[in-house]
N, C-alpha and C. Protein backbone atom coordinates (compact mmCIF):
# COMPACT_ATOMS: atom_id res chain seq x y z
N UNK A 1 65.07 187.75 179.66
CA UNK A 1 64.72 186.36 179.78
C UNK A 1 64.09 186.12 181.15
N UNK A 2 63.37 185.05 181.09
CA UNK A 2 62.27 184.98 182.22
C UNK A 2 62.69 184.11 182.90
N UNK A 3 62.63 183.65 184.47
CA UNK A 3 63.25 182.54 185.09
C UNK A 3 61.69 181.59 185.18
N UNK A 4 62.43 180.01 185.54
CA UNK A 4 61.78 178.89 185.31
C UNK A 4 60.77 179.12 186.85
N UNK A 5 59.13 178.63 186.18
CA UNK A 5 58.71 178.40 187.87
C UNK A 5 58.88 177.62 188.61
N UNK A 6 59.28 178.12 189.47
CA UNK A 6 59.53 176.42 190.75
C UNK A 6 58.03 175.45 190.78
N UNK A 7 58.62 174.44 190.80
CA UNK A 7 57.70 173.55 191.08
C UNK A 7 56.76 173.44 192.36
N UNK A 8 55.66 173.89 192.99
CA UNK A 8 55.17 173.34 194.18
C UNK A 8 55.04 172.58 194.83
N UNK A 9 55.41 172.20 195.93
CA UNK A 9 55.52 170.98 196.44
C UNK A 9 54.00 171.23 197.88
N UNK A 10 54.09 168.94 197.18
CA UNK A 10 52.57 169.58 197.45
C UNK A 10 52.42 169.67 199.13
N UNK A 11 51.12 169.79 200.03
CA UNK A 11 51.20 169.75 201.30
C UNK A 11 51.79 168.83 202.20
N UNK A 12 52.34 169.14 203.10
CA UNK A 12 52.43 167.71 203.97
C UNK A 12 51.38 166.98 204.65
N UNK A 13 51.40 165.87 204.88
CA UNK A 13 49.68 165.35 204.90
C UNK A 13 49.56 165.46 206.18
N UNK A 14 48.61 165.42 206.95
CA UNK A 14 48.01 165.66 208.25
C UNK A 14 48.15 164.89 209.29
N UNK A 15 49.01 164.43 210.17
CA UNK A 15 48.87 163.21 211.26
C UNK A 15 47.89 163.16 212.21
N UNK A 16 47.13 162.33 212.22
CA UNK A 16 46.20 162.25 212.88
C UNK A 16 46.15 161.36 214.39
N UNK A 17 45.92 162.38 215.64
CA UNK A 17 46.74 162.11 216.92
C UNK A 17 45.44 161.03 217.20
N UNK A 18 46.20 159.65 217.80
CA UNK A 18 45.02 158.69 218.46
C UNK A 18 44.04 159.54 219.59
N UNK A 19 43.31 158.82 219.49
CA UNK A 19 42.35 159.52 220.82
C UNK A 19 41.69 158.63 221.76
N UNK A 20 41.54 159.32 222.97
CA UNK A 20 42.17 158.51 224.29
C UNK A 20 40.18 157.58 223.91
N UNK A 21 40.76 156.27 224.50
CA UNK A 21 39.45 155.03 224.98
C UNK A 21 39.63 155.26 226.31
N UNK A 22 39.79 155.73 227.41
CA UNK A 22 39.91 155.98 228.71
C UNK A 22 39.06 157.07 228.98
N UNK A 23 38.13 157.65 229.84
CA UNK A 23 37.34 158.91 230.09
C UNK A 23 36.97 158.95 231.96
N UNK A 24 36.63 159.56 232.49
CA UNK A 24 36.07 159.76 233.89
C UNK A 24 34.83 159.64 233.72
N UNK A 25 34.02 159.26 234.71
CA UNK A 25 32.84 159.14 234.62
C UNK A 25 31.54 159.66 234.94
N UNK A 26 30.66 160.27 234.18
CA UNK A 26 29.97 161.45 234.47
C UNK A 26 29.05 161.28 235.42
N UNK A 27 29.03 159.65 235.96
CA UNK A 27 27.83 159.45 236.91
C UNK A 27 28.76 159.63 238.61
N UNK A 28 29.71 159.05 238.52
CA UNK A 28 30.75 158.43 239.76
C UNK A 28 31.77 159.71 240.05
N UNK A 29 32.13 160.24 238.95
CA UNK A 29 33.25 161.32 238.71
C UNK A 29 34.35 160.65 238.89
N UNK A 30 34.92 158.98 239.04
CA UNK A 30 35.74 158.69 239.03
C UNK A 30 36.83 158.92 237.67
N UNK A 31 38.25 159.32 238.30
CA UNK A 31 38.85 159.60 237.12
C UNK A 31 39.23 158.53 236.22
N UNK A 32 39.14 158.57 235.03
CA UNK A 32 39.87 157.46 234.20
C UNK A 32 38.87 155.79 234.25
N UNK A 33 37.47 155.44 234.34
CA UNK A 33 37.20 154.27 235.09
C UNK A 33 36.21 154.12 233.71
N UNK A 34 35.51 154.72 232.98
CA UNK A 34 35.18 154.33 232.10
C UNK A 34 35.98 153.85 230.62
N UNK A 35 35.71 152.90 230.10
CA UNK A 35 36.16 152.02 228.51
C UNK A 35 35.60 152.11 227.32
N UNK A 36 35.70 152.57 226.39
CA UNK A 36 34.91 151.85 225.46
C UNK A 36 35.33 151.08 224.72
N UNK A 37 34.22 150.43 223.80
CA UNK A 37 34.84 149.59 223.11
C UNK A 37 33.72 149.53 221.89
N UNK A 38 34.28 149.24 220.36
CA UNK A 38 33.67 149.62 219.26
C UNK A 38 33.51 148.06 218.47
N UNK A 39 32.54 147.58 218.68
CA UNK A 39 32.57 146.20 218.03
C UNK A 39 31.86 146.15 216.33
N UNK A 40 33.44 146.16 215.60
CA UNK A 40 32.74 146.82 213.94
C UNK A 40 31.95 145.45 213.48
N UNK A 41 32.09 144.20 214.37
CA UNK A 41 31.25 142.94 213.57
C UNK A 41 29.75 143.31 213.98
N UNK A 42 29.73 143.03 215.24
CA UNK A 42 28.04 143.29 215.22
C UNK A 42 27.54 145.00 215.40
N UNK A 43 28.43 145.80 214.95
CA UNK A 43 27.91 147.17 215.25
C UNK A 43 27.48 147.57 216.30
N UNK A 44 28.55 147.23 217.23
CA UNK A 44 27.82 147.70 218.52
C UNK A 44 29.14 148.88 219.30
N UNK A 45 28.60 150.03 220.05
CA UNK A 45 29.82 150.59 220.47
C UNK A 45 29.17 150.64 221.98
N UNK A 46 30.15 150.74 222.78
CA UNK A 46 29.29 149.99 224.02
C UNK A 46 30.39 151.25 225.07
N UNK A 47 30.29 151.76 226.17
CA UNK A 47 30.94 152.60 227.25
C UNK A 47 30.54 152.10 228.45
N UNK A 48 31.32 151.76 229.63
CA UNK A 48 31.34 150.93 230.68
C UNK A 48 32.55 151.48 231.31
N UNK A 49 31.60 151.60 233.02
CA UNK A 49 32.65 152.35 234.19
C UNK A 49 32.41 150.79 234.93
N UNK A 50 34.33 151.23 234.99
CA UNK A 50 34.66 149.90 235.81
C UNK A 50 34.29 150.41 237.30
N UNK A 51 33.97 151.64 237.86
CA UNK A 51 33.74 151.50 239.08
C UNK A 51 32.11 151.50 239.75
N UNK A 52 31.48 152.24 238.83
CA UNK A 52 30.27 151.92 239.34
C UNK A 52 28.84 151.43 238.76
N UNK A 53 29.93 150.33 237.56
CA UNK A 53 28.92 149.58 236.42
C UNK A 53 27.89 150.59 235.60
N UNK A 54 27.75 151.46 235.70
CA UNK A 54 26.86 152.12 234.60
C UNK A 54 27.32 151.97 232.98
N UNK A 55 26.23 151.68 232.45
CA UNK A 55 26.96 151.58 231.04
C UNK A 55 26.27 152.02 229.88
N UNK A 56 26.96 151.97 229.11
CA UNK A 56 25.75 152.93 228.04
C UNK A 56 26.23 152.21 226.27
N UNK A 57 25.40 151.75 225.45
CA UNK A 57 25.61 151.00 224.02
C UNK A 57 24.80 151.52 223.26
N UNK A 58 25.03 151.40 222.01
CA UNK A 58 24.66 152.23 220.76
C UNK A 58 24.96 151.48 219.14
N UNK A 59 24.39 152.02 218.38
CA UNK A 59 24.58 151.34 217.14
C UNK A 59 25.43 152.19 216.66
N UNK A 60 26.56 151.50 215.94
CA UNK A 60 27.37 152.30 214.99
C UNK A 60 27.20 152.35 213.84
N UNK A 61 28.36 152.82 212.77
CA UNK A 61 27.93 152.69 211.53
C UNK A 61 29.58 152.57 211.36
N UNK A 62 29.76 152.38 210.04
CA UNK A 62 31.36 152.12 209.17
C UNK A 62 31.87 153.16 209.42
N UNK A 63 31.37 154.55 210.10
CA UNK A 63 32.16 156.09 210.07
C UNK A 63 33.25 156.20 211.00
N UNK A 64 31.83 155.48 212.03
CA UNK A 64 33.14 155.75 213.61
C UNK A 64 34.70 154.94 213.25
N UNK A 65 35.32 155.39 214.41
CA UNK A 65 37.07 155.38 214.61
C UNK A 65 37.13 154.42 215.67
N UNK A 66 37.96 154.29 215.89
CA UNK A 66 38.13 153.70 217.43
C UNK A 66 38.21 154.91 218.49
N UNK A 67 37.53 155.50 218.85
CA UNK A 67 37.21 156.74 219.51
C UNK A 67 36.05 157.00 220.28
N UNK A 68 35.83 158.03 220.87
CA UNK A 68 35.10 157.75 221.99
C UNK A 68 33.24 158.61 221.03
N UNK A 69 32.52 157.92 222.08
CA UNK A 69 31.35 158.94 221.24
C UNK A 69 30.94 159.94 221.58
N UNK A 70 29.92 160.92 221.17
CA UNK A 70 30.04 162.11 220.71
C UNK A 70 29.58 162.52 222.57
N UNK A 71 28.75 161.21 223.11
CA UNK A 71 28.58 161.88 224.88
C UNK A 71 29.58 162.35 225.81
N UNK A 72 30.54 161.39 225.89
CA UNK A 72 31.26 161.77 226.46
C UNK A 72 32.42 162.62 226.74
């Protein structure tokens, strides 16, 4: 006699770790001074150093996360 197959159980699902809105800044090298921020109404994703105002904006689309973009 043959034994029963166990049932598989299925994967455990994947947690997905936040990712940092804080970065250093590639113009200033200050640590930690750039923000971003992802505005899903008017599609705008925008990066701004609080220390030496450089800033940089872009069009998004429905894909992005609240996450940083692909420059920095």
């Amino acid at each position: 006699m043959g034994k029963r197959k166990a049932k598989a159980k299925p994967p455990p699902k994947k947690r997905m770790d936040k990712l940092d809105t804080v970065f250093s800044c590639p113009f200033c090298n200050h640590g930690s001074s750039v923000e971003c921020r992802l505005d899903m109404k008017n599609l705008i994703g925008e990066a701004i150093c609080g220390i030496c105002q450089e800033s940089f904006s872009t069009t998004i689309t429905g894909l992005f996360q609240w996450d940083v973009f692909g420059i920095l």
